[in-house]
C-alpha atoms as a PDB file:
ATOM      1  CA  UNK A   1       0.000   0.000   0.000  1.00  0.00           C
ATOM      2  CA  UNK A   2       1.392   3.365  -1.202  1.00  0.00           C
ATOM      3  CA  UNK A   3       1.558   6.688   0.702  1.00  0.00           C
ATOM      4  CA  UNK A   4      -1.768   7.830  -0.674  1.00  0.00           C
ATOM      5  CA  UNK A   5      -3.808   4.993  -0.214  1.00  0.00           C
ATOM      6  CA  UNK A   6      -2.508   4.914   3.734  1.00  0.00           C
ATOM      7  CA  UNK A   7      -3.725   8.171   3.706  1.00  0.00           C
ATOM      8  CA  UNK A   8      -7.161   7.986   2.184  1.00  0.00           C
ATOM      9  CA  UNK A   9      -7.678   4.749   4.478  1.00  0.00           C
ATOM     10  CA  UNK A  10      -6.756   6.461   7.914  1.00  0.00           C
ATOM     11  CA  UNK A  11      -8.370   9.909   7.145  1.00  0.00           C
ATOM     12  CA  UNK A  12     -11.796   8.378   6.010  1.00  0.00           C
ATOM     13  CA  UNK A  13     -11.102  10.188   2.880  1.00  0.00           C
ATOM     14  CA  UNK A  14     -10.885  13.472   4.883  1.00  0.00           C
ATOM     15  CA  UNK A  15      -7.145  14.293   4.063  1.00  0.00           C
ATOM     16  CA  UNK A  16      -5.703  14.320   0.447  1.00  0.00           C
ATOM     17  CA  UNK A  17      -1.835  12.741   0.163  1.00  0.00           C
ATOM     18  CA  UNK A  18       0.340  15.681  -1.429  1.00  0.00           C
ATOM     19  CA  UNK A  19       3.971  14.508  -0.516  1.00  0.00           C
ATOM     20  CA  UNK A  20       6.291  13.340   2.178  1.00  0.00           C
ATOM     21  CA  UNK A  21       9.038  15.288   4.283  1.00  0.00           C
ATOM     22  CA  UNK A  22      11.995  13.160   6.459  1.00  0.00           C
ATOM     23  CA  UNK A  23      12.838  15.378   9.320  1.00  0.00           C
ATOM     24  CA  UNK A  24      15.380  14.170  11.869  1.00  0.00           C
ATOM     25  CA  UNK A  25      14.187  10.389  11.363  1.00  0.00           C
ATOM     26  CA  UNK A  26      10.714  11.208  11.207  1.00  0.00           C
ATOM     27  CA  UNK A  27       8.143  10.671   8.498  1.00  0.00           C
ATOM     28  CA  UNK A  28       5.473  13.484   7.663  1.00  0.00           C
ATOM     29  CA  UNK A  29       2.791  13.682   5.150  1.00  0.00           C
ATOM     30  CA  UNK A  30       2.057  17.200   3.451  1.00  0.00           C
ATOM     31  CA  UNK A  31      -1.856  17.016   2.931  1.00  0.00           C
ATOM     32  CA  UNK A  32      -4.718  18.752   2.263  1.00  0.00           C
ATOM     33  CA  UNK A  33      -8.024  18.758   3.865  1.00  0.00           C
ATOM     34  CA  UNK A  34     -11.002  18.056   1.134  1.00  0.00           C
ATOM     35  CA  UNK A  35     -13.241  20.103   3.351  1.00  0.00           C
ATOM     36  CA  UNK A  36     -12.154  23.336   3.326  1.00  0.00           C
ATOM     37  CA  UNK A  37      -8.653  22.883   1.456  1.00  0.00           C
ATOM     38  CA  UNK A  38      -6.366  24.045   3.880  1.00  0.00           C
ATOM     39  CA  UNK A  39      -2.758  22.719   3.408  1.00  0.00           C
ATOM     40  CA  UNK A  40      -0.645  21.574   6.355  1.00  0.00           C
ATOM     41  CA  UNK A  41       1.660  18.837   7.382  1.00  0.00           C
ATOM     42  CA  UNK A  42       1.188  15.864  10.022  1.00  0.00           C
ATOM     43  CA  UNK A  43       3.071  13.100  11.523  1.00  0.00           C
ATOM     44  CA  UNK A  44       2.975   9.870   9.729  1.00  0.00           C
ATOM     45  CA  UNK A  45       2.133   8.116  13.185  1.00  0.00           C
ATOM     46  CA  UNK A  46       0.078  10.867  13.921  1.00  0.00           C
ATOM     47  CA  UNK A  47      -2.286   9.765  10.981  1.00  0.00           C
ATOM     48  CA  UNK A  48      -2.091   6.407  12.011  1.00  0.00           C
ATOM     49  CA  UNK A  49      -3.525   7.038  14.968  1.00  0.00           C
ATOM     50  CA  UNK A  50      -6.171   9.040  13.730  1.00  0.00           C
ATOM     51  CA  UNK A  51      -4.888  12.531  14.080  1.00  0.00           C
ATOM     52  CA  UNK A  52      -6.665  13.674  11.104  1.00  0.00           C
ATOM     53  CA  UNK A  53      -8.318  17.039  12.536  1.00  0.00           C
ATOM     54  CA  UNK A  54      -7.618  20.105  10.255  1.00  0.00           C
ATOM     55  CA  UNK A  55      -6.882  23.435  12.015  1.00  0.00           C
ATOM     56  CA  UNK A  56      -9.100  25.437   9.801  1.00  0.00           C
ATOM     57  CA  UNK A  57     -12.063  23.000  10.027  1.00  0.00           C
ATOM     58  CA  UNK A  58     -11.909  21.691  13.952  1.00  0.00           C
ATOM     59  CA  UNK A  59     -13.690  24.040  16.285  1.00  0.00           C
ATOM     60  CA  UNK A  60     -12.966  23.228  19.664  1.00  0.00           C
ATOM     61  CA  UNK A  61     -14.606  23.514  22.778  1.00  0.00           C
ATOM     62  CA  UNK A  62     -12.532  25.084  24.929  1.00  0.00           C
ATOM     63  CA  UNK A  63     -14.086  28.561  25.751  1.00  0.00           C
ATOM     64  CA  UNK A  64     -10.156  29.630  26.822  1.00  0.00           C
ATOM     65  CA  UNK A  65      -9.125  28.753  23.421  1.00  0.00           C
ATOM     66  CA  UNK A  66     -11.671  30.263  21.390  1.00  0.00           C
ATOM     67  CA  UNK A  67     -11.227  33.439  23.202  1.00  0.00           C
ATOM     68  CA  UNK A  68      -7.421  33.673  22.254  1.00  0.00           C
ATOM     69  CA  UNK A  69      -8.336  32.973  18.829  1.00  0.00           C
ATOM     70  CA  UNK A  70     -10.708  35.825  18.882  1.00  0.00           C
ATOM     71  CA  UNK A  71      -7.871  38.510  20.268  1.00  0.00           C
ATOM     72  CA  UNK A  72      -4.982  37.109  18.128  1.00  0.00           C
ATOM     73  CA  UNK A  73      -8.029  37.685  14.923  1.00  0.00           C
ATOM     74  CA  UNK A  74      -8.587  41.630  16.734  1.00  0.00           C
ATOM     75  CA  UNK A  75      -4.974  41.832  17.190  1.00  0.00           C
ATOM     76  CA  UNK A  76      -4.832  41.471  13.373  1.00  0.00           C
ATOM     77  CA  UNK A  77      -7.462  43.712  12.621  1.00  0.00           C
ATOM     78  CA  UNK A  78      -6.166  46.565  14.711  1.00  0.00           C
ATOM     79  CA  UNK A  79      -3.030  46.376  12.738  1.00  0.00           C
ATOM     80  CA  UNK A  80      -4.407  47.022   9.353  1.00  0.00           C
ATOM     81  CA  UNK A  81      -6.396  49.934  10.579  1.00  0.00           C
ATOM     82  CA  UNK A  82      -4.215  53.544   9.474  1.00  0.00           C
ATOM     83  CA  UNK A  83      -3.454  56.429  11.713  1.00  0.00           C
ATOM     84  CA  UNK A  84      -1.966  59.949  10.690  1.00  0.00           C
ATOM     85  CA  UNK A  85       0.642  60.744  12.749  1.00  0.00           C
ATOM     86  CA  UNK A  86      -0.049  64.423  14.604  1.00  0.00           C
ATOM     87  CA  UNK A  87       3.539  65.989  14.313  1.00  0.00           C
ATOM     88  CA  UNK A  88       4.181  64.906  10.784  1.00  0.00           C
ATOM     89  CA  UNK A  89       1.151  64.004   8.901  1.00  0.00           C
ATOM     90  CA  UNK A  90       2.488  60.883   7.630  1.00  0.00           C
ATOM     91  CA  UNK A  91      -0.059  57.488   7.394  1.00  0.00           C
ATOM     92  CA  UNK A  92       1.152  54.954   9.700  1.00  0.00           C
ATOM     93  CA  UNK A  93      -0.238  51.793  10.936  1.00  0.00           C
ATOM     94  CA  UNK A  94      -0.152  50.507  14.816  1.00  0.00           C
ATOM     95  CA  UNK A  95      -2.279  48.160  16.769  1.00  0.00           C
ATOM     96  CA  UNK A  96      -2.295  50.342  19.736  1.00  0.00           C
ATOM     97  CA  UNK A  97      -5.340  53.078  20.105  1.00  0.00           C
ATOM     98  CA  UNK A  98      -3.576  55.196  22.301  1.00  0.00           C
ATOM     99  CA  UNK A  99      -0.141  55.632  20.005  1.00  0.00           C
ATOM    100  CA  UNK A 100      -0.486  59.244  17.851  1.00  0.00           C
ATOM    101  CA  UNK A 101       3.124  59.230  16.309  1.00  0.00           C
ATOM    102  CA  UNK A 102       4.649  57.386  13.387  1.00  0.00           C
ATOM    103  CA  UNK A 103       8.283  57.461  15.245  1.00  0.00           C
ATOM    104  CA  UNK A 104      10.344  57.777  17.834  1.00  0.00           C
ATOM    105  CA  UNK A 105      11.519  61.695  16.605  1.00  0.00           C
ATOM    106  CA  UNK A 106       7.641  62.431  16.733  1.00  0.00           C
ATOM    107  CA  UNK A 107       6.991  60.583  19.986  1.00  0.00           C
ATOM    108  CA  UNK A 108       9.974  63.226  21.268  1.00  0.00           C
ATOM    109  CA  UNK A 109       8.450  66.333  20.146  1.00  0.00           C
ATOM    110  CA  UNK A 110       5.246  65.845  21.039  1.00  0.00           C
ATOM    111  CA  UNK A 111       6.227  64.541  24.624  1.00  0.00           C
ATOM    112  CA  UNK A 112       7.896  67.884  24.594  1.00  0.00           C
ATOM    113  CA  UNK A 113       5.008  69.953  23.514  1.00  0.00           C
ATOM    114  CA  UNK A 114       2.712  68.149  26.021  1.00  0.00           C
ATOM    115  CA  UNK A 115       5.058  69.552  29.216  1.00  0.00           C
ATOM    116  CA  UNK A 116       3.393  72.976  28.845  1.00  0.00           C
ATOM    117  CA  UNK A 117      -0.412  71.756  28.156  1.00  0.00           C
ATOM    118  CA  UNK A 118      -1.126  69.629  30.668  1.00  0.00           C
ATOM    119  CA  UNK A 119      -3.126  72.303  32.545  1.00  0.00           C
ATOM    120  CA  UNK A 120      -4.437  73.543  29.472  1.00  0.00           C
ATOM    121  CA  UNK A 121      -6.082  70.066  28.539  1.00  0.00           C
ATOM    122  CA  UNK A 122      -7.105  69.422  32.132  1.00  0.00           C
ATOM    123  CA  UNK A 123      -9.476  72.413  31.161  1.00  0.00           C
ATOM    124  CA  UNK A 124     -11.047  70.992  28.357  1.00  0.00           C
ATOM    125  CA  UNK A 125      -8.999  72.769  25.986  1.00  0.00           C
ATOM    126  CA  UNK A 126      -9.064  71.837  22.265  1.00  0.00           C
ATOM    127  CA  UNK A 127      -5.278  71.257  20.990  1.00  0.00           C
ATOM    128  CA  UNK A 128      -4.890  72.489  17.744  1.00  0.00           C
ATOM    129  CA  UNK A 129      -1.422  71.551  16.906  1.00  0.00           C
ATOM    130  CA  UNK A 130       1.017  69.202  19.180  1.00  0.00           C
ATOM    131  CA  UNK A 131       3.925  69.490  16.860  1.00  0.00           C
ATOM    132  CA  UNK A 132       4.723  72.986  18.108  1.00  0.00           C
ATOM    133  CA  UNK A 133       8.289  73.363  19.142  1.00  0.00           C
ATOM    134  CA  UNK A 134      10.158  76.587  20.704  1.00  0.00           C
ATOM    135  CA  UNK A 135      12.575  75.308  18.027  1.00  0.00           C
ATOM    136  CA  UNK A 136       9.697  75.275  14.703  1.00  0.00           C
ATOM    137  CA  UNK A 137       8.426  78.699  16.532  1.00  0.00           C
ATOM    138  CA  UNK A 138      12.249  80.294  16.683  1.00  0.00           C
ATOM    139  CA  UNK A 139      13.017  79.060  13.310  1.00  0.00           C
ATOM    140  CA  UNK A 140       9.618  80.369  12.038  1.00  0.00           C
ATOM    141  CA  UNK A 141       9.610  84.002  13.209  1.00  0.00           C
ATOM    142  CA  UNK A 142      13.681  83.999  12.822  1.00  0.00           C
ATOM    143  CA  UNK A 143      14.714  85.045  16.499  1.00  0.00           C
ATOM    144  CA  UNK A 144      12.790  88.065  16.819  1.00  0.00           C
ATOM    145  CA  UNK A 145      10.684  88.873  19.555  1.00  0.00           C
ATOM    146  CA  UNK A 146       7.214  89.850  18.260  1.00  0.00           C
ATOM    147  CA  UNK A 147       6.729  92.382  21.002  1.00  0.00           C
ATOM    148  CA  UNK A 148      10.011  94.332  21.094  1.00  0.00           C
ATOM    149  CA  UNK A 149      11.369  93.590  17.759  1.00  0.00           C
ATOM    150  CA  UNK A 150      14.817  92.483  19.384  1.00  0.00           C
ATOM    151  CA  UNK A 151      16.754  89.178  18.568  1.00  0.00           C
ATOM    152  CA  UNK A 152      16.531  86.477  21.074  1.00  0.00           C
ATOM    153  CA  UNK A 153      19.534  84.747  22.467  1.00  0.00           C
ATOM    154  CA  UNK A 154      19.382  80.866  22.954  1.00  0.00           C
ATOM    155  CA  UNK A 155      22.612  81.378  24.760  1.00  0.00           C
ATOM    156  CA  UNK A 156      21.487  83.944  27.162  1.00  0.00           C
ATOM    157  CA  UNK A 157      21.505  81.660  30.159  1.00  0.00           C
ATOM    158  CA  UNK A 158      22.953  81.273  33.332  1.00  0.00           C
ATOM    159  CA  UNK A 159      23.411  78.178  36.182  1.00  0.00           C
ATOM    160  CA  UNK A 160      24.018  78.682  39.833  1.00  0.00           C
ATOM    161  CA  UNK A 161      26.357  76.521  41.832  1.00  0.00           C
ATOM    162  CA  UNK A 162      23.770  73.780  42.109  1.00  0.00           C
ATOM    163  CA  UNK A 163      23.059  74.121  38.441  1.00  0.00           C
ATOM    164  CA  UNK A 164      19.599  75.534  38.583  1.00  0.00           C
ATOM    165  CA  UNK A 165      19.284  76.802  34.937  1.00  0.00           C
ATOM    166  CA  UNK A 166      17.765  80.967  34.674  1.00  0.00           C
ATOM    167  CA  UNK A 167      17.311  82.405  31.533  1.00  0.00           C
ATOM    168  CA  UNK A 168      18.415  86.224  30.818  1.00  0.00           C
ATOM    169  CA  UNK A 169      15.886  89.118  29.095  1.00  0.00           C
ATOM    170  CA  UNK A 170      16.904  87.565  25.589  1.00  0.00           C
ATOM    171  CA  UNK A 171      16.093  83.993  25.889  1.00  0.00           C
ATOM    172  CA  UNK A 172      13.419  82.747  23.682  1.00  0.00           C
ATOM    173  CA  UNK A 173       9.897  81.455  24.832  1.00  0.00           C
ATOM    174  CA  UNK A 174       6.573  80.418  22.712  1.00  0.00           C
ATOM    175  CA  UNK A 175       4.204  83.206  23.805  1.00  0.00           C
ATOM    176  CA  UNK A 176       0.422  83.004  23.578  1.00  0.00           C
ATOM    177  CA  UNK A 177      -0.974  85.910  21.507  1.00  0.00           C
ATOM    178  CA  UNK A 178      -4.605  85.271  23.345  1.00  0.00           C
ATOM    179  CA  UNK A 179      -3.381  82.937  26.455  1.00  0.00           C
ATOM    180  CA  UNK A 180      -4.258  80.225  27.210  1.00  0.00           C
ATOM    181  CA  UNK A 181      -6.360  81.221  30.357  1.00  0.00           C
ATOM    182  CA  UNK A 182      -8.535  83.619  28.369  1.00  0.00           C
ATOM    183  CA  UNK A 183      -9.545  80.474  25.842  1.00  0.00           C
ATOM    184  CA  UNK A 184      -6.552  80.922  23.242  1.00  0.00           C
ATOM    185  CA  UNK A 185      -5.526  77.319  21.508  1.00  0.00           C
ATOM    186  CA  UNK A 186      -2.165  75.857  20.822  1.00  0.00           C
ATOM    187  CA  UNK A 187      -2.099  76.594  17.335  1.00  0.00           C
ATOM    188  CA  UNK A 188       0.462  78.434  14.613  1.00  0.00           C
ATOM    189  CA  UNK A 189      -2.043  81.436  14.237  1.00  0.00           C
ATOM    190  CA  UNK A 190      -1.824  81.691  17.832  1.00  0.00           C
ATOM    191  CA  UNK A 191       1.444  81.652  18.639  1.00  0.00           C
ATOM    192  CA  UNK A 192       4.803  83.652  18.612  1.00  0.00           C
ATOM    193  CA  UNK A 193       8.103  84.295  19.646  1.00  0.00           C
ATOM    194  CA  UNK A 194       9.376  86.308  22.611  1.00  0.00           C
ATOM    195  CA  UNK A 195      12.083  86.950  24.576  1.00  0.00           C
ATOM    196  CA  UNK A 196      11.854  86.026  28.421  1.00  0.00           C
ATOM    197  CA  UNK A 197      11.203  89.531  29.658  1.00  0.00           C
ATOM    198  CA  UNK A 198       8.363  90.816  27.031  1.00  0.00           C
ATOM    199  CA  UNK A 199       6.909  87.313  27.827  1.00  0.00           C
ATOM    200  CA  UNK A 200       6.715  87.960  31.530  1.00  0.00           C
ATOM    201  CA  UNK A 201       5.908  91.601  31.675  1.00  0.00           C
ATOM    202  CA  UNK A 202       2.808  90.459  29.083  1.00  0.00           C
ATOM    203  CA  UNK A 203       1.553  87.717  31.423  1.00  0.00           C
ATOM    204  CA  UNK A 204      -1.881  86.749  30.845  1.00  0.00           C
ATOM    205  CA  UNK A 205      -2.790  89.835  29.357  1.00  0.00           C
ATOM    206  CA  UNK A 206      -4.198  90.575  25.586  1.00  0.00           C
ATOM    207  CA  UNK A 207      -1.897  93.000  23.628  1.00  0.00           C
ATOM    208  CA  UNK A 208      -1.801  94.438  20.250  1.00  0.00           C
ATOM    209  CA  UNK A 209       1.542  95.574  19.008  1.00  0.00           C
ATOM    210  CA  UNK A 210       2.461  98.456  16.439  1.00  0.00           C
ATOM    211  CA  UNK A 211       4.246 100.743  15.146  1.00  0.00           C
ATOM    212  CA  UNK A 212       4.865 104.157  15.078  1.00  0.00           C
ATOM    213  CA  UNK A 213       5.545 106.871  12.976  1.00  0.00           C
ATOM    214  CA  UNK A 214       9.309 106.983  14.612  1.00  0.00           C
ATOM    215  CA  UNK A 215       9.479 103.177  14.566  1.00  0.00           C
ATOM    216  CA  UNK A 216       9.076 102.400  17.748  1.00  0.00           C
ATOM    217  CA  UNK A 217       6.932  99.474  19.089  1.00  0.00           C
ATOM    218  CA  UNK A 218       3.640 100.505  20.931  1.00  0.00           C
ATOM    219  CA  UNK A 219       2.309  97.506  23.281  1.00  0.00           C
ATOM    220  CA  UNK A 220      -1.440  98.351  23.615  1.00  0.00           C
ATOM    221  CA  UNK A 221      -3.003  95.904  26.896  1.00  0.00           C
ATOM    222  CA  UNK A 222      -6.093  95.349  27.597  1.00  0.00           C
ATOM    223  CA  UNK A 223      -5.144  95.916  31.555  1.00  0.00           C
ATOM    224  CA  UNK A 224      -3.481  99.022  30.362  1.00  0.00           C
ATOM    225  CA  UNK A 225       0.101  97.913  30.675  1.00  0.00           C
ATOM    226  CA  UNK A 226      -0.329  96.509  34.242  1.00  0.00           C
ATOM    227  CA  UNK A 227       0.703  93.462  35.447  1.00  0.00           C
ATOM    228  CA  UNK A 228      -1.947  91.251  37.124  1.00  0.00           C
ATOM    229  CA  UNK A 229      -0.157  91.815  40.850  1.00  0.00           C
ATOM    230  CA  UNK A 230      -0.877  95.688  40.315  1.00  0.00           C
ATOM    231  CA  UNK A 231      -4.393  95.415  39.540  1.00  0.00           C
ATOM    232  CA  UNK A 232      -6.871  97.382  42.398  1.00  0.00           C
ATOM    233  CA  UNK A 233      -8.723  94.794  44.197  1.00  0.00           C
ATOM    234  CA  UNK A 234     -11.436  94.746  47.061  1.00  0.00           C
ATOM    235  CA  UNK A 235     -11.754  92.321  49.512  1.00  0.00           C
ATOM    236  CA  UNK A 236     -15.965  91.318  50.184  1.00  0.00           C
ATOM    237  CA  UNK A 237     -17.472  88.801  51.914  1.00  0.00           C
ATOM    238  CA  UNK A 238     -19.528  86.262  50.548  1.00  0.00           C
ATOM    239  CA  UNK A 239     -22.319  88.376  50.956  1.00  0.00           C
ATOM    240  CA  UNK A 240     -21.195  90.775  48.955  1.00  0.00           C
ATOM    241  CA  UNK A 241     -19.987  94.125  51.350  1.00  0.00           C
ATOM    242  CA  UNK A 242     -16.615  95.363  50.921  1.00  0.00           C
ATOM    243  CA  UNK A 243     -14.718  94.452  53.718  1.00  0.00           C
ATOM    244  CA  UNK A 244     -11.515  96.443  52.610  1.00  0.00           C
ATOM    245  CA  UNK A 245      -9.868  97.626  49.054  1.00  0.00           C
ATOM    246  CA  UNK A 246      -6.461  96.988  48.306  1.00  0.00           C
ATOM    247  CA  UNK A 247      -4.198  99.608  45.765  1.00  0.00           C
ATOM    248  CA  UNK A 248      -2.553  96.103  44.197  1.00  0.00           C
ATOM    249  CA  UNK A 249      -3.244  92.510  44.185  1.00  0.00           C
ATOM    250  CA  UNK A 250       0.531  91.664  45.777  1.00  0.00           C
ATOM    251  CA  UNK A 251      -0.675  94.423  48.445  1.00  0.00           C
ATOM    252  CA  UNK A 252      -3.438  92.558  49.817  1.00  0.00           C
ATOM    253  CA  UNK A 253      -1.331  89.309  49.707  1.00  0.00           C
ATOM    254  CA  UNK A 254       0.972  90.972  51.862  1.00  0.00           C
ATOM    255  CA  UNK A 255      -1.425  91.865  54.111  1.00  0.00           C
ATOM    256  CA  UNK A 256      -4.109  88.778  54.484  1.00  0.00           C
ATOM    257  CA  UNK A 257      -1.054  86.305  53.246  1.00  0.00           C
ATOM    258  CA  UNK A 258      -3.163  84.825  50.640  1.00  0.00           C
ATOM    259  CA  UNK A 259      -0.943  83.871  47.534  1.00  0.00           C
ATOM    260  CA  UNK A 260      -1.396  86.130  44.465  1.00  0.00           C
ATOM    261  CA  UNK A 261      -2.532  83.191  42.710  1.00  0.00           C
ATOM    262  CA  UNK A 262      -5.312  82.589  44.666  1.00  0.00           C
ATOM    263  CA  UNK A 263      -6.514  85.786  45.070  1.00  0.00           C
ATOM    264  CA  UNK A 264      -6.223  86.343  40.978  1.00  0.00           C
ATOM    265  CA  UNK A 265      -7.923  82.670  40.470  1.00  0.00           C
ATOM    266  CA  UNK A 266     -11.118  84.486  42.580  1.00  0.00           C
ATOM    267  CA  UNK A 267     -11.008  87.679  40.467  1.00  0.00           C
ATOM    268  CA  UNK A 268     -11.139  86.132  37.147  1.00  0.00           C
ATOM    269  CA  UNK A 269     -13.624  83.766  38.042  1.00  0.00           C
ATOM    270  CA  UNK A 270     -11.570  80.378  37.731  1.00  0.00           C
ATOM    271  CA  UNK A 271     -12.528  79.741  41.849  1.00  0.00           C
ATOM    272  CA  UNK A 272     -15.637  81.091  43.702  1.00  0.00           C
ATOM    273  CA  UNK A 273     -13.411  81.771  46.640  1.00  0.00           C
ATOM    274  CA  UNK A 274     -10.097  82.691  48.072  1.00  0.00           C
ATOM    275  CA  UNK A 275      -9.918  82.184  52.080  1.00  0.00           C
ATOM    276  CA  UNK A 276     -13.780  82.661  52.287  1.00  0.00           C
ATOM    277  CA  UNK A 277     -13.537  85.807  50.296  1.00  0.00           C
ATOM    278  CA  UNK A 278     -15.007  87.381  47.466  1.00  0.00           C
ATOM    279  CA  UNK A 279     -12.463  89.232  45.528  1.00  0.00           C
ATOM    280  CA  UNK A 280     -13.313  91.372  42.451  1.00  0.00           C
ATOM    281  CA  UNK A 281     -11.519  94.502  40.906  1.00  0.00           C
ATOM    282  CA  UNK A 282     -12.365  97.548  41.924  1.00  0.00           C
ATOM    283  CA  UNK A 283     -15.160  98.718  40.790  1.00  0.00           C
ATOM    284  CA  UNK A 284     -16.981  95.926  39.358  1.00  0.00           C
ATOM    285  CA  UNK A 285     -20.238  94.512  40.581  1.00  0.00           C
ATOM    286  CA  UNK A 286     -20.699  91.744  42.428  1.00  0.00           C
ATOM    287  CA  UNK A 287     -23.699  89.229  41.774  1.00  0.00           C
ATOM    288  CA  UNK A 288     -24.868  87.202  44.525  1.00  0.00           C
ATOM    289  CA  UNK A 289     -25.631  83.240  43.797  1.00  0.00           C
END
């Protein structure tokens, strides 16, 4: 009896007889299942001892194995679906929902560009753009300060003895034309190029920048050049009477020892309260819950 008819007899006729394969003293037959035609090898004793199940065909009962069958098939499908990377652009394909890069360089910048938004996204804020650099924003607006019209300075730093980095009047920062705290985005149309001190005299505030007739720059704020510390302030209750007023923000921290932050959070609405206190600028009306 040849190869095939061995075959035919111990399969039942379920498995056709392509060829045989020696491997290490051991005999396989290459067949084929007449079922479903799935090609695969099997053990020539395995045969004889009627091992004839095909992989394709045999459902088993094990719920265990079923399952992994139905994440390695998800696994597979997940691979073939395409992202766009959000630095780059570029299509890319990944089995993993949370991945938003194409590479490691990508992966970089935007773990770099995520540093400075985490409080802006833990507001809800819509993210326009992660692959905004200080480097893309430097390169863009080629070192010059949108607000003073001077060239910033990379260099212009400076390490103590412990090596705590500060950064000098020139250094370059990403400024928010409307910030971030007044609804602004994270997007090209948005953002600019500043040195270190325009950035920090600026602050939160809205300003307009232009020029005049002898070429100098004119910053025009909405809080008329004043930082947020100098702003008037009065102290109420929560029922709403003026308890004292206060010629600056950092004054009445001085005095009640309530961090500026606080007390600016309360003004600008961001927290009801500072201390149990109502604080609004001077002058403005206060509207009881």
């Amino acid at each position: 009896m040849n190869e095939r008819d061995e075959v035919n007899m111990w399969s039942g006729g379920a498995l056709e007889y392509l060829g045989t394969i020696v491997k290490s003293s051991s005999v396989f037959y290459k067949v084929r299942c007449t079922k479903c035609g799935e090609i695969f090898t099997r053990e020539r004793r395995g045969i004889r001892d009627r091992n004839t199940r095909c992989p394709s065909c045999y459902k088993p009962k094990n719920k265990g194995y079923l399952r992994k069958l139905e994440r390695a098939e998800f696994a597979q499908l997940e691979k073939s679906k395409s992202k766009i990377c959000v630095i780059c652009g570029k299509t890319f394909y990944s089995s993993d929902e949370r991945r938003k890069t194409c590479s490691h360089d990508c992966a970089t910048i935007l773990k770099k560009s995520n540093a400075g938004l985490k409080r802006f996204r833990h507001k809800g804020g819509d993210v326009v753009d992660y692959g905004i650099t200080l480097k893309r924003v430097f390169d863009r607006d080629k070192g010059i300060c949108w607000i003073c019209g001077k060239r910033c300075d990379f260099n212009d730093v400076r390490y103590t003895s412990k090596g705590i980095k500060y950064c000098g009047d020139t250094h370059p920062v990403k400024d928010h034309v409307i910030p971030l705290s007044a609804g602004g985005d994270e997007s090209w149309e948005n953002v600019r190029l500043a040195c270190w001190r325009c950035n920090r005299d600026k602050s939160d505030a809205i300003v307009d920048v232009a020029e005049t007739e002898r070429g100098a720059r004119l910053v025009v704020s909405e809080r008329c050049g004043k930082k947020d510390g100098s702003i008037p302030i009065a102290q109420l209750s929560l029922n709403g009477e003026l308890v004292r007023e206060y010629g600056s923000i950092s004054e009445a921290s001085r005095d009640t020892g309530i961090p500026v932050c606080q007390i600016s959070a309360a003004r600008l609405g961001r927290q009801k309260t500072a201390h149990g206190f109502l604080w609004r600028a001077v002058g403005t009306e206060v509207r009881n819950a």
